[in-house]
N, C-alpha and C. Protein backbone atom coordinates (compact mmCIF):
# COMPACT_ATOMS: atom_id res chain seq x y z
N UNK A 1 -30.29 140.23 113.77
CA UNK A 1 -31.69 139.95 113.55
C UNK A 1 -31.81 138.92 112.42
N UNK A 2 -32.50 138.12 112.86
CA UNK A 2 -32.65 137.00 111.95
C UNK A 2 -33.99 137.12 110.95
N UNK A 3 -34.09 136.07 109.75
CA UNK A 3 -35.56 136.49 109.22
C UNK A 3 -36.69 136.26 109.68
N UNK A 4 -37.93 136.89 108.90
CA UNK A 4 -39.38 136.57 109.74
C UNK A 4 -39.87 136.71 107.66
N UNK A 5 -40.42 135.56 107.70
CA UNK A 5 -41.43 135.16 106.32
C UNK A 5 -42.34 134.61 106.69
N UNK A 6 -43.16 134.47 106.15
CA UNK A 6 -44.18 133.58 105.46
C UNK A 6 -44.71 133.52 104.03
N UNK A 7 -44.57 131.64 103.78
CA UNK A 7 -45.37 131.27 102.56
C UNK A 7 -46.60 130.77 102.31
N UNK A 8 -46.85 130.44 101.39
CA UNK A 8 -47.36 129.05 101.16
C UNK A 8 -46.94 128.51 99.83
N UNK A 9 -46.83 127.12 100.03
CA UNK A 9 -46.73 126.14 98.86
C UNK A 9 -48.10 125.37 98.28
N UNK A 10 -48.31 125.11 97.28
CA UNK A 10 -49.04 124.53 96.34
C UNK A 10 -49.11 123.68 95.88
N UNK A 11 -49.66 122.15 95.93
CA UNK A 11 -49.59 120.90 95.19
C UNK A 11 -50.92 120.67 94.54
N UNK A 12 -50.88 120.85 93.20
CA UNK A 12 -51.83 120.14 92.63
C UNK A 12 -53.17 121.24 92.73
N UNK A 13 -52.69 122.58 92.26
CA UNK A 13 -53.62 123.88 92.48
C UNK A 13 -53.31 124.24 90.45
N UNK A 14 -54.67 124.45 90.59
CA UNK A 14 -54.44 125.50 89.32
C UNK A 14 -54.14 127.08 89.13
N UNK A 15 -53.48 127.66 88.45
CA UNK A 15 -52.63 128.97 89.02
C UNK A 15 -54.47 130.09 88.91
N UNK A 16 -55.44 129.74 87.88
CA UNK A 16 -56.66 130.43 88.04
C UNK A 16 -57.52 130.20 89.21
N UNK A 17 -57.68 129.06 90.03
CA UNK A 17 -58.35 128.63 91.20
C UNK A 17 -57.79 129.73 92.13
N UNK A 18 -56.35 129.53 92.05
CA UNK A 18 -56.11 129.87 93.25
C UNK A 18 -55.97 131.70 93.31
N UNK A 19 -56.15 132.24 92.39
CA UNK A 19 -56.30 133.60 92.30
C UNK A 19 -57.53 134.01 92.30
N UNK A 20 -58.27 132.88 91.92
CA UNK A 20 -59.75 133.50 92.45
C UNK A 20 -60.19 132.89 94.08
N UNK A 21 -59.42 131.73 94.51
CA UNK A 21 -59.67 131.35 95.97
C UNK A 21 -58.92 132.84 96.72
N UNK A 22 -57.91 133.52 96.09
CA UNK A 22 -57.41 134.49 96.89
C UNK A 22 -58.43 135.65 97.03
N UNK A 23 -59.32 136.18 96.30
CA UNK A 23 -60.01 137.37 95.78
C UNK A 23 -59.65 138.54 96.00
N UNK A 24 -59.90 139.22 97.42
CA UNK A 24 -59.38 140.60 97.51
C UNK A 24 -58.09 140.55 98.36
N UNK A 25 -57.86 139.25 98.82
CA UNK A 25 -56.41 139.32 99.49
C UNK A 25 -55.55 140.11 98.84
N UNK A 26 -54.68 140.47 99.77
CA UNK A 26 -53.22 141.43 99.30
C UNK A 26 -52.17 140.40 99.29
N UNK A 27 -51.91 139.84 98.28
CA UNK A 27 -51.27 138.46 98.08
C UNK A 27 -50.21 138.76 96.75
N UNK A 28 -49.01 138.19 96.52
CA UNK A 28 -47.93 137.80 95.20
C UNK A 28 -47.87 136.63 95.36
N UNK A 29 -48.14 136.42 93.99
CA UNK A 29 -48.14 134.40 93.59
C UNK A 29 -47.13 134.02 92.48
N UNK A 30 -46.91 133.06 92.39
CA UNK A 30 -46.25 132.95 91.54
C UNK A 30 -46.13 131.59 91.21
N UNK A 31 -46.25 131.03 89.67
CA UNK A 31 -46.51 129.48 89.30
C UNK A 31 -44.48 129.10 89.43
N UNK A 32 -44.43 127.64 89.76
CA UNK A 32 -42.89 128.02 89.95
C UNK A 32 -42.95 125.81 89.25
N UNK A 33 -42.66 125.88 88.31
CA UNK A 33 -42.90 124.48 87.67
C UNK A 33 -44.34 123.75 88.21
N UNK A 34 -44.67 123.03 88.52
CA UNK A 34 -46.07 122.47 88.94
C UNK A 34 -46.41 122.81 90.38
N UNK A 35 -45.88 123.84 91.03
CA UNK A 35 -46.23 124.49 92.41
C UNK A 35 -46.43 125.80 92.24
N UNK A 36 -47.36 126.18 93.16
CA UNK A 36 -47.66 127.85 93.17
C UNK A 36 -47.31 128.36 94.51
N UNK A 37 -46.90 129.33 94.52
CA UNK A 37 -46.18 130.24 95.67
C UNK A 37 -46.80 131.02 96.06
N UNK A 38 -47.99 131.52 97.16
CA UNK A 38 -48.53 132.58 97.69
C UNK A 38 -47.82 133.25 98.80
N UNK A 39 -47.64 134.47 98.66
CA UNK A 39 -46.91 134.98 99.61
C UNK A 39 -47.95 136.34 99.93
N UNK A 40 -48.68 136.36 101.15
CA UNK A 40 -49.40 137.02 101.69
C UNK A 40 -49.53 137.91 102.94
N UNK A 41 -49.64 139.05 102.48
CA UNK A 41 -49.39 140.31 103.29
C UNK A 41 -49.98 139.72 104.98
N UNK A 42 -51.52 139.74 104.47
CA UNK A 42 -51.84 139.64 105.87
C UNK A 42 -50.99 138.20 107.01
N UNK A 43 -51.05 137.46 106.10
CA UNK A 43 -49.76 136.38 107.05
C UNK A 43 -48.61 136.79 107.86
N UNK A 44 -48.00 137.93 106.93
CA UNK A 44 -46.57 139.12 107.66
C UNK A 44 -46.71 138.84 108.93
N UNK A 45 -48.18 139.04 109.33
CA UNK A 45 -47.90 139.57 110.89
C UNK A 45 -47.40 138.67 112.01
N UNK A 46 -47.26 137.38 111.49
CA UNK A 46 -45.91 135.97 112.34
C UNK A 46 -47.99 135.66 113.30
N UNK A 47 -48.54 136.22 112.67
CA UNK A 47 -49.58 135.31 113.63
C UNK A 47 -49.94 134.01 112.88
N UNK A 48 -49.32 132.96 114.00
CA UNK A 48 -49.97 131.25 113.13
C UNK A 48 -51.41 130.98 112.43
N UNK A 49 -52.17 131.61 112.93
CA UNK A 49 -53.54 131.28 112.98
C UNK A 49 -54.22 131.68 111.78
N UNK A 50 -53.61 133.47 111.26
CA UNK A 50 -53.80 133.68 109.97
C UNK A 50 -53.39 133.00 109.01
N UNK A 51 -52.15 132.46 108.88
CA UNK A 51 -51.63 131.46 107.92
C UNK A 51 -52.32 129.85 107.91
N UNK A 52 -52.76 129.65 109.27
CA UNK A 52 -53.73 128.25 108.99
C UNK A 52 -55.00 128.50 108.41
N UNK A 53 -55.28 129.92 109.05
CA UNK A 53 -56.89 130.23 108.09
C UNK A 53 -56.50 130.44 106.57
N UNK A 54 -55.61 130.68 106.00
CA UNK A 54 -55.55 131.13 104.41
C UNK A 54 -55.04 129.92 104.08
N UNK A 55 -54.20 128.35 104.79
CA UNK A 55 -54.06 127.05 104.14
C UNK A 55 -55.32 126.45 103.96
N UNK A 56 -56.36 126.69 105.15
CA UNK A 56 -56.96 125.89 105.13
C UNK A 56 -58.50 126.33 104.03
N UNK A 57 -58.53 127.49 103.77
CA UNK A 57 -59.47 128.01 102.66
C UNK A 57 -58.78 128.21 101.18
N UNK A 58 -57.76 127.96 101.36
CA UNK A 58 -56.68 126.99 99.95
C UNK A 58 -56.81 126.07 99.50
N UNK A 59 -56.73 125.10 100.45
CA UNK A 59 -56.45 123.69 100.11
C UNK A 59 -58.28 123.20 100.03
N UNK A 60 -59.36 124.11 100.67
CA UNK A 60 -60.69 123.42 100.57
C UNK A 60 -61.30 124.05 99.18
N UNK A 61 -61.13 125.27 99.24
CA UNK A 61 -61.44 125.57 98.15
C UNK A 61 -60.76 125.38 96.50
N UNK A 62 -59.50 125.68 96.74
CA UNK A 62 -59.04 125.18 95.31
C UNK A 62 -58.49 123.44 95.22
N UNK A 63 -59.07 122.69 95.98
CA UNK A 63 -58.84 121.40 96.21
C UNK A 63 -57.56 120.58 96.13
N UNK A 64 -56.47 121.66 96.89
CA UNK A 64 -55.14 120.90 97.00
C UNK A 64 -54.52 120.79 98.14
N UNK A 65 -52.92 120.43 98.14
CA UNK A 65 -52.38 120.52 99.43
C UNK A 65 -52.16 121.89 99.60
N UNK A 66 -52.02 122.24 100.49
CA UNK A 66 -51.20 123.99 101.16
C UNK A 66 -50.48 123.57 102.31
N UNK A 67 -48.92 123.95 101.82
CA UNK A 67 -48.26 123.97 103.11
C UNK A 67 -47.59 125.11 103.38
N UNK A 68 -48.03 125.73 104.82
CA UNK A 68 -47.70 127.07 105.24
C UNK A 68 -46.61 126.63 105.80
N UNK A 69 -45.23 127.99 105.63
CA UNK A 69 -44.16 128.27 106.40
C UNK A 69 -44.17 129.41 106.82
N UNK A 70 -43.53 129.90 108.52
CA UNK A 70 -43.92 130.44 108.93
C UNK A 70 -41.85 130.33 109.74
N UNK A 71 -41.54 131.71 109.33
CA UNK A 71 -40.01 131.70 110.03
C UNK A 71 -40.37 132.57 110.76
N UNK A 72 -40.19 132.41 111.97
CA UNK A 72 -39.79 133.83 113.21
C UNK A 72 -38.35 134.10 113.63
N UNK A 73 -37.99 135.14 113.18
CA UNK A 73 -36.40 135.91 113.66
C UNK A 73 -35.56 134.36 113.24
N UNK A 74 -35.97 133.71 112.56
CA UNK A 74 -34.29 132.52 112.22
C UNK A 74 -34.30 131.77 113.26
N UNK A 75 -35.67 131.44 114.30
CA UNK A 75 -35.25 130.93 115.92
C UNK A 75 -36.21 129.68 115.75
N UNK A 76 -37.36 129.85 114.81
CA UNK A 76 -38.65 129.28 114.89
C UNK A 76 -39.21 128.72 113.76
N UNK A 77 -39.22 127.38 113.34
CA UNK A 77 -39.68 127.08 111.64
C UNK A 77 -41.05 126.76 112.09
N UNK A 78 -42.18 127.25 111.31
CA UNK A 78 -43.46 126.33 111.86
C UNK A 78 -44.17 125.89 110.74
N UNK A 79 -44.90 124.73 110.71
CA UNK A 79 -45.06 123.69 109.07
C UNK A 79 -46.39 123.74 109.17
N UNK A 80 -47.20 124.11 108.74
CA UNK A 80 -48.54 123.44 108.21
C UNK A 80 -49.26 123.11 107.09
N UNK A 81 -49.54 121.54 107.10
CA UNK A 81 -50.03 120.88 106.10
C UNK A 81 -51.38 120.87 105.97
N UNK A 82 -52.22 121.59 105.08
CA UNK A 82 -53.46 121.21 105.10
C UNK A 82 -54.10 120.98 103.26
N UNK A 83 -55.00 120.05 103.72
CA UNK A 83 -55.76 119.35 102.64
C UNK A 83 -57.02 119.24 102.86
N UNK A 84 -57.63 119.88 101.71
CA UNK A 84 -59.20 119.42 101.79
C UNK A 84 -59.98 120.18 102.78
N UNK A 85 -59.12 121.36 103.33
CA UNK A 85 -59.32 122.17 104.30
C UNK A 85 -59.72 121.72 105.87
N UNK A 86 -58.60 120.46 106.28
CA UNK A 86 -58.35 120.36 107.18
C UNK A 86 -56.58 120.07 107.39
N UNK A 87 -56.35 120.30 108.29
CA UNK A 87 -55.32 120.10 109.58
C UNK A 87 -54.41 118.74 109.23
N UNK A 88 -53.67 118.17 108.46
CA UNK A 88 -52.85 117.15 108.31
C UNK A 88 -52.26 116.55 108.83
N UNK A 89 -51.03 117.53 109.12
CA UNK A 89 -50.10 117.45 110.48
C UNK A 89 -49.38 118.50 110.29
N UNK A 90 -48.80 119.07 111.67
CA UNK A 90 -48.20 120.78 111.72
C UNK A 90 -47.31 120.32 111.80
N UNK A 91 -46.00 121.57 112.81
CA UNK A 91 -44.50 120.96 112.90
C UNK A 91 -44.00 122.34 113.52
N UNK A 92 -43.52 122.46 114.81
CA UNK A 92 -43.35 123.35 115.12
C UNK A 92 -41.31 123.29 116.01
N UNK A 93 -40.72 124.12 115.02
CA UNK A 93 -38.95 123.63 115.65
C UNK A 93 -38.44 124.11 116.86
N UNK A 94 -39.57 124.98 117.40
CA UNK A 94 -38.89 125.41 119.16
C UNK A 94 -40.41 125.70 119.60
N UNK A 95 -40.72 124.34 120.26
CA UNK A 95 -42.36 125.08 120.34
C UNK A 95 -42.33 125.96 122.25
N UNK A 96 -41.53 125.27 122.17
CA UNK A 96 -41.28 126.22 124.18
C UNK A 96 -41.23 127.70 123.69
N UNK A 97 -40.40 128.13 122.94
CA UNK A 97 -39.63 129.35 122.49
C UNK A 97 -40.11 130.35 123.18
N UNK A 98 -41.78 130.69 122.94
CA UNK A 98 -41.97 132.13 123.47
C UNK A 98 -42.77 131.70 124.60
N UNK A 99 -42.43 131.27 125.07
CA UNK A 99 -42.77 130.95 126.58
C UNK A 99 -41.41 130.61 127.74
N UNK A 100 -40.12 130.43 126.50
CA UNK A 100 -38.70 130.36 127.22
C UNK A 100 -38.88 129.31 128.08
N UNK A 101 -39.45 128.34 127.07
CA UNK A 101 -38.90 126.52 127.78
C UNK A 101 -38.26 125.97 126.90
N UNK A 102 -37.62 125.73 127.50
CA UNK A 102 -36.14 124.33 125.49
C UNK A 102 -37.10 123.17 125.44
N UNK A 103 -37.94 123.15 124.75
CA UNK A 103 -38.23 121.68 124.50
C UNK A 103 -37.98 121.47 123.02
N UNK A 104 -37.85 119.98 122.96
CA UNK A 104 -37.66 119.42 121.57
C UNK A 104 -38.46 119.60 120.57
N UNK A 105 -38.09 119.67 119.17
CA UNK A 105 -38.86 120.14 118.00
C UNK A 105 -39.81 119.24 118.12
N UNK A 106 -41.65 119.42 117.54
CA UNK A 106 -42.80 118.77 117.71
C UNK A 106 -42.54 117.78 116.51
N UNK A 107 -43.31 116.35 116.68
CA UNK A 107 -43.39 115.64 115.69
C UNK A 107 -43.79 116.08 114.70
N UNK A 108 -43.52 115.69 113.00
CA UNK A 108 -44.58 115.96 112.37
C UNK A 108 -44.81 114.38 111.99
N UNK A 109 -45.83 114.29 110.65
CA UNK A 109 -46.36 113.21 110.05
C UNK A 109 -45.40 113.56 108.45
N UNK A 110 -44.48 112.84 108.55
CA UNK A 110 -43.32 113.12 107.28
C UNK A 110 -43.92 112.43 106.14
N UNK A 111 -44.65 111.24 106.32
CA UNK A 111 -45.20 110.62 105.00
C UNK A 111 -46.02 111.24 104.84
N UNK A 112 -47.21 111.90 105.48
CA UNK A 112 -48.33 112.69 105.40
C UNK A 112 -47.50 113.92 104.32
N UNK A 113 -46.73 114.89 104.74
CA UNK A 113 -46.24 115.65 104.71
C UNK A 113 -45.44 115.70 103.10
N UNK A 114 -45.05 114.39 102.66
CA UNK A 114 -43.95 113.99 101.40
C UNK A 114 -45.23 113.50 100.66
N UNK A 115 -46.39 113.01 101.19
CA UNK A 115 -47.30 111.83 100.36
C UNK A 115 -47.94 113.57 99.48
N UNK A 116 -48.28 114.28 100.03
CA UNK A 116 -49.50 115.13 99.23
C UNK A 116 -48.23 116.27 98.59
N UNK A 117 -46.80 116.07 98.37
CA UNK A 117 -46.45 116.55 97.12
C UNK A 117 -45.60 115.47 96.18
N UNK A 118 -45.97 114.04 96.51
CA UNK A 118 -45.51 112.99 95.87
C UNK A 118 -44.48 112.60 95.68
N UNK A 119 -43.98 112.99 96.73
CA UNK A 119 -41.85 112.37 97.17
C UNK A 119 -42.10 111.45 98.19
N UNK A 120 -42.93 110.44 98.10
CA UNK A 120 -43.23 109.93 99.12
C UNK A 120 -41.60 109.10 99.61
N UNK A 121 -40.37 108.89 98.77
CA UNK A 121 -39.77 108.59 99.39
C UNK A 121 -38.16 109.41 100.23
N UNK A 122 -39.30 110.74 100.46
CA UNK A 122 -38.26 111.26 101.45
C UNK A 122 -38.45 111.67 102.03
N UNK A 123 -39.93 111.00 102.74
CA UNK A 123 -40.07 110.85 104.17
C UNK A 123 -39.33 110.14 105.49
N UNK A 124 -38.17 109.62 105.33
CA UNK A 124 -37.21 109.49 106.46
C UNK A 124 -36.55 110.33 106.42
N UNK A 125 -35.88 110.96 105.45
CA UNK A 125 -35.12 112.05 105.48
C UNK A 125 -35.42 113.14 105.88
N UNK A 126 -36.70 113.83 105.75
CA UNK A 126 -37.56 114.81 106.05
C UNK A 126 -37.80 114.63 107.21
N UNK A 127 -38.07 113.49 107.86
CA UNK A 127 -38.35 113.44 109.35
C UNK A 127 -36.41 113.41 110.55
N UNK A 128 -35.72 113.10 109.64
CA UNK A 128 -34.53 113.47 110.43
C UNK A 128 -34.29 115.25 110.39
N UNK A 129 -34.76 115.48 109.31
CA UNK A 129 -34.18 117.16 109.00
C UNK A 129 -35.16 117.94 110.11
N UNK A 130 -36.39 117.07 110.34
CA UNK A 130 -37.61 118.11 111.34
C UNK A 130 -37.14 117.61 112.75
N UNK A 131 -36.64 116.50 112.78
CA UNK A 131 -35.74 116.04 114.26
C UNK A 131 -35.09 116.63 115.05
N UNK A 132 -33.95 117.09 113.92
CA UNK A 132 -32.59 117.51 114.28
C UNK A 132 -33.05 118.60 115.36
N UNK A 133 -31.92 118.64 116.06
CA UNK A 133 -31.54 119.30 116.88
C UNK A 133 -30.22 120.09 117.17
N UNK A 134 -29.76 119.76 116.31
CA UNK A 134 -27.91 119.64 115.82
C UNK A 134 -27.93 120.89 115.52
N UNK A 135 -26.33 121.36 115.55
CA UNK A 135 -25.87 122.65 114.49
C UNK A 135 -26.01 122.70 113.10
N UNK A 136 -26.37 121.68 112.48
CA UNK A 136 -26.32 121.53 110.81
C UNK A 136 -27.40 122.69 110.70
N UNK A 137 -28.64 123.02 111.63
CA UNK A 137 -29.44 123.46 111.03
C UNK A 137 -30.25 124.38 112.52
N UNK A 138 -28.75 125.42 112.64
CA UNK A 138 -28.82 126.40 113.63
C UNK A 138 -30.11 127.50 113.46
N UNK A 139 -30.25 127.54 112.19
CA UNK A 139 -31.25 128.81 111.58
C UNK A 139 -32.52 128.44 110.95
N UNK A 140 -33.44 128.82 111.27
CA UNK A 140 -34.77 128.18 110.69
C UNK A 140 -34.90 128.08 109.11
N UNK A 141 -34.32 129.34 108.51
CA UNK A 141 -33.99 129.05 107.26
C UNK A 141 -32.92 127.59 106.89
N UNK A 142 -31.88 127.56 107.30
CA UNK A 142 -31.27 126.33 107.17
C UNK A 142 -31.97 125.10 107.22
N UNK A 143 -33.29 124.99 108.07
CA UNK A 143 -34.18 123.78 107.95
C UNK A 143 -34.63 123.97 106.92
N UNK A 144 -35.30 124.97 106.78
CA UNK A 144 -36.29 125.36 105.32
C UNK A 144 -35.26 125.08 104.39
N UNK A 145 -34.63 125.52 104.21
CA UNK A 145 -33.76 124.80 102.76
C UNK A 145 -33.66 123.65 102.94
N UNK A 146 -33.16 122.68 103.86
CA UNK A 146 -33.06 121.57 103.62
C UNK A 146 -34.18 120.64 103.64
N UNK A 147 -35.47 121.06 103.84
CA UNK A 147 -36.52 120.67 103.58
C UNK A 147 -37.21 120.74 102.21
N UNK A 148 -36.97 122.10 101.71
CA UNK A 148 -37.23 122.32 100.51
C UNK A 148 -36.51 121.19 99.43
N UNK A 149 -35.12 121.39 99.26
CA UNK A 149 -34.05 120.50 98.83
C UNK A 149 -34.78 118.77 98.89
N UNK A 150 -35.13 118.09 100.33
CA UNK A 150 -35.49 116.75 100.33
C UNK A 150 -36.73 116.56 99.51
N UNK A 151 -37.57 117.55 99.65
CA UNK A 151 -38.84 117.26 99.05
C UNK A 151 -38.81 117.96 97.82
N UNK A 152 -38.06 118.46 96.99
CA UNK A 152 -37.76 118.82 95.60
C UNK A 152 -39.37 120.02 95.22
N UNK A 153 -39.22 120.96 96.59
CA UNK A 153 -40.48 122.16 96.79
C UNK A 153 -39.31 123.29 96.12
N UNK A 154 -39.78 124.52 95.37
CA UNK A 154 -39.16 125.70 94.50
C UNK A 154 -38.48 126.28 95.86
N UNK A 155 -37.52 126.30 94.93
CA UNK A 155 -36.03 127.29 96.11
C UNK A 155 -36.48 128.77 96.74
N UNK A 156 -37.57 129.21 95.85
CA UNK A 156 -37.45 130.61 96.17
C UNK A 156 -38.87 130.76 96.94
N UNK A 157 -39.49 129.62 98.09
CA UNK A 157 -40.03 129.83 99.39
C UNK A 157 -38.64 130.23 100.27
N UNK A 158 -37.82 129.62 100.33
CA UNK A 158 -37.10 130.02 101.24
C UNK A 158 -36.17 131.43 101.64
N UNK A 159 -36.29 131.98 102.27
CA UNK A 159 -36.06 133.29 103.14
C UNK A 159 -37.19 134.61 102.01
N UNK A 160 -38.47 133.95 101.68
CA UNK A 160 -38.97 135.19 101.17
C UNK A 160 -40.44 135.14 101.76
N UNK A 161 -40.79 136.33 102.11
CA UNK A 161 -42.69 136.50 102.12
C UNK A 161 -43.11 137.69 101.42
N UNK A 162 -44.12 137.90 101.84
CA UNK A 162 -44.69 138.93 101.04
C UNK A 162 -44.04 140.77 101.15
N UNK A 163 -43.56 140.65 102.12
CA UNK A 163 -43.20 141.97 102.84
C UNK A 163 -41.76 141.94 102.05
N UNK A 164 -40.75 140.96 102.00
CA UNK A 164 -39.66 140.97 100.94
C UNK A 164 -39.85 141.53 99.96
N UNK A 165 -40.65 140.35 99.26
CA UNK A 165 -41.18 140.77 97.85
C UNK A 165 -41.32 142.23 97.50
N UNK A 166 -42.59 142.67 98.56
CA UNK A 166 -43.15 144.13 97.81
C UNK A 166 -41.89 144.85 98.30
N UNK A 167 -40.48 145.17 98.54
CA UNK A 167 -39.78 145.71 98.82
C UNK A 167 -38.83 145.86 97.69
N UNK A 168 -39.19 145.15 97.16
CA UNK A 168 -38.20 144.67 95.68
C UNK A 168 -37.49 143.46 96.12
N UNK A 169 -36.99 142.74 96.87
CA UNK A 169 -36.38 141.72 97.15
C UNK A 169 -36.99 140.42 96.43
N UNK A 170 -36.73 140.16 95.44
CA UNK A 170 -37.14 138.65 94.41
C UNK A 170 -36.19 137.61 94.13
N UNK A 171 -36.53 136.29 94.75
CA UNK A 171 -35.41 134.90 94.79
C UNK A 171 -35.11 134.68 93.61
N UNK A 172 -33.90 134.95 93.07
CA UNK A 172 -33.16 134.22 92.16
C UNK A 172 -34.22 132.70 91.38
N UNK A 173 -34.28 132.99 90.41
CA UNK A 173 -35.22 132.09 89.64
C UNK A 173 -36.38 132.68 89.58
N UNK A 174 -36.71 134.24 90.18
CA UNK A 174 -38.03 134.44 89.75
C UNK A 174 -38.05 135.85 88.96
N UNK A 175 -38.59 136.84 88.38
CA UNK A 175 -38.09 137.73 88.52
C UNK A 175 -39.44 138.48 88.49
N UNK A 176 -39.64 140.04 88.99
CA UNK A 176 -40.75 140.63 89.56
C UNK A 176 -41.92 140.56 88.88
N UNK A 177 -41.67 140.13 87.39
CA UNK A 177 -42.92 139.85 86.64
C UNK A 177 -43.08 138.65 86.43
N UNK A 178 -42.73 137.42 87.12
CA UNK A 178 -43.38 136.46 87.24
C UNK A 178 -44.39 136.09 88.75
N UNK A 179 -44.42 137.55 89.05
CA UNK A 179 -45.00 137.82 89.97
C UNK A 179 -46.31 138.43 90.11
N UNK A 180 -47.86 137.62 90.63
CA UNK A 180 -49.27 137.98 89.74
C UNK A 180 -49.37 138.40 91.45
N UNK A 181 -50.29 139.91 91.20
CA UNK A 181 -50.56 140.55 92.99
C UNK A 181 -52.32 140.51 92.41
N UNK A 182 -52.55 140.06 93.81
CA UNK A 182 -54.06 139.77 94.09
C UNK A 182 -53.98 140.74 95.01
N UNK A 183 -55.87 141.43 94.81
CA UNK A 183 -56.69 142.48 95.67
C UNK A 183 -55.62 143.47 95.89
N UNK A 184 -55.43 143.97 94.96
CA UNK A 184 -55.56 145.39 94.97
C UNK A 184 -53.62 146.20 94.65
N UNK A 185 -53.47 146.97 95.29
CA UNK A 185 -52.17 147.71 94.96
C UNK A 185 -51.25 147.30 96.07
N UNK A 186 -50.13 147.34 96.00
CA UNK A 186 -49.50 146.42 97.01
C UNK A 186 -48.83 147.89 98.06
């Protein structure tokens, strides 16, 4: 069994905005150098739609980028960029998957994607790593790190969500009290 997370990442959020954009959510955040890390219960449930509704009342309300990750079982990376509380560009690495068609990973918009956390120059690289198709990057986590890595995003989105977390499971570089829980008892 492979992993199942979800994040979100933070560009250009203040760590008070965004705890009050969260309010009664059941959410762990965490400031991680000039990015904030939301990792949110209700997202757990691998449904896309919740995680675009909590980027996109992120990024409108506390006026930044939000980019949601979304791992299913290690089979499935899915990207969404939103700003200003719209739709940027997504990115989905087996979009046939649960419908059991092989098609090729979906485009994304890599400068879009590098421009709103200001690496704008590793957007070719980022767009080969969302390309690939290769063994380098058999496991959805394996993309996610090497995505994280090109665009210089905090190490410890990768293989964690909220359901980790409240289990005790905390990424190396963070430790449970740099960890702020929104709405309520976890």
């Amino acid at each position: 069994m492979g992993d199942f997370y979800t994040n979100v990442t933070l560009a250009g959020a203040a760590l008070e905005a965004v705890l009050e954009a969260l309010g009664s959510r059941h959410a762990l955040v965490a400031a991680v150098g000039e990015r904030i890390l939301v990792f949110d219960q209700a997202c757990e449930s691998q449904d896309p739609s919740v995680l675009s509704t909590l980027c996109a009342e992120l990024s409108s309300r506390v006026g930044c980028a939000a980019l949601g990750v979304l791992n299913h079982d290690d089979d499935v990376l899915m990207l969404m960029l939103f700003g200003g509380g719209r739709l940027l560009t997504d990115y989905n690495s087996c979009p046939g998957y649960f419908d059991g068609d092989e098609l090729p990973p979906s485009e994304v918009d890599a400068v879009a994607l590098c421009a709103a956390f200001g690496v704008e120059q590793a957007a070719p690289q980022v767009r080969v790593i969302l390309a690939s198709e290769d063994d380098d990057v058999s496991f959805a986590t394996d993309r996610h790190q090497a995505l994280v890595d090109a665009m210089a995003l905090p190490a410890q989105s990768v293989g964690y969500g909220y359901d980790y977390l409240a289990q005790g499971e905390v990424p190396e570089g963070l430790d449970a009290s740099d960890l702020i829980e929104t709405g309520g008892d976890v």
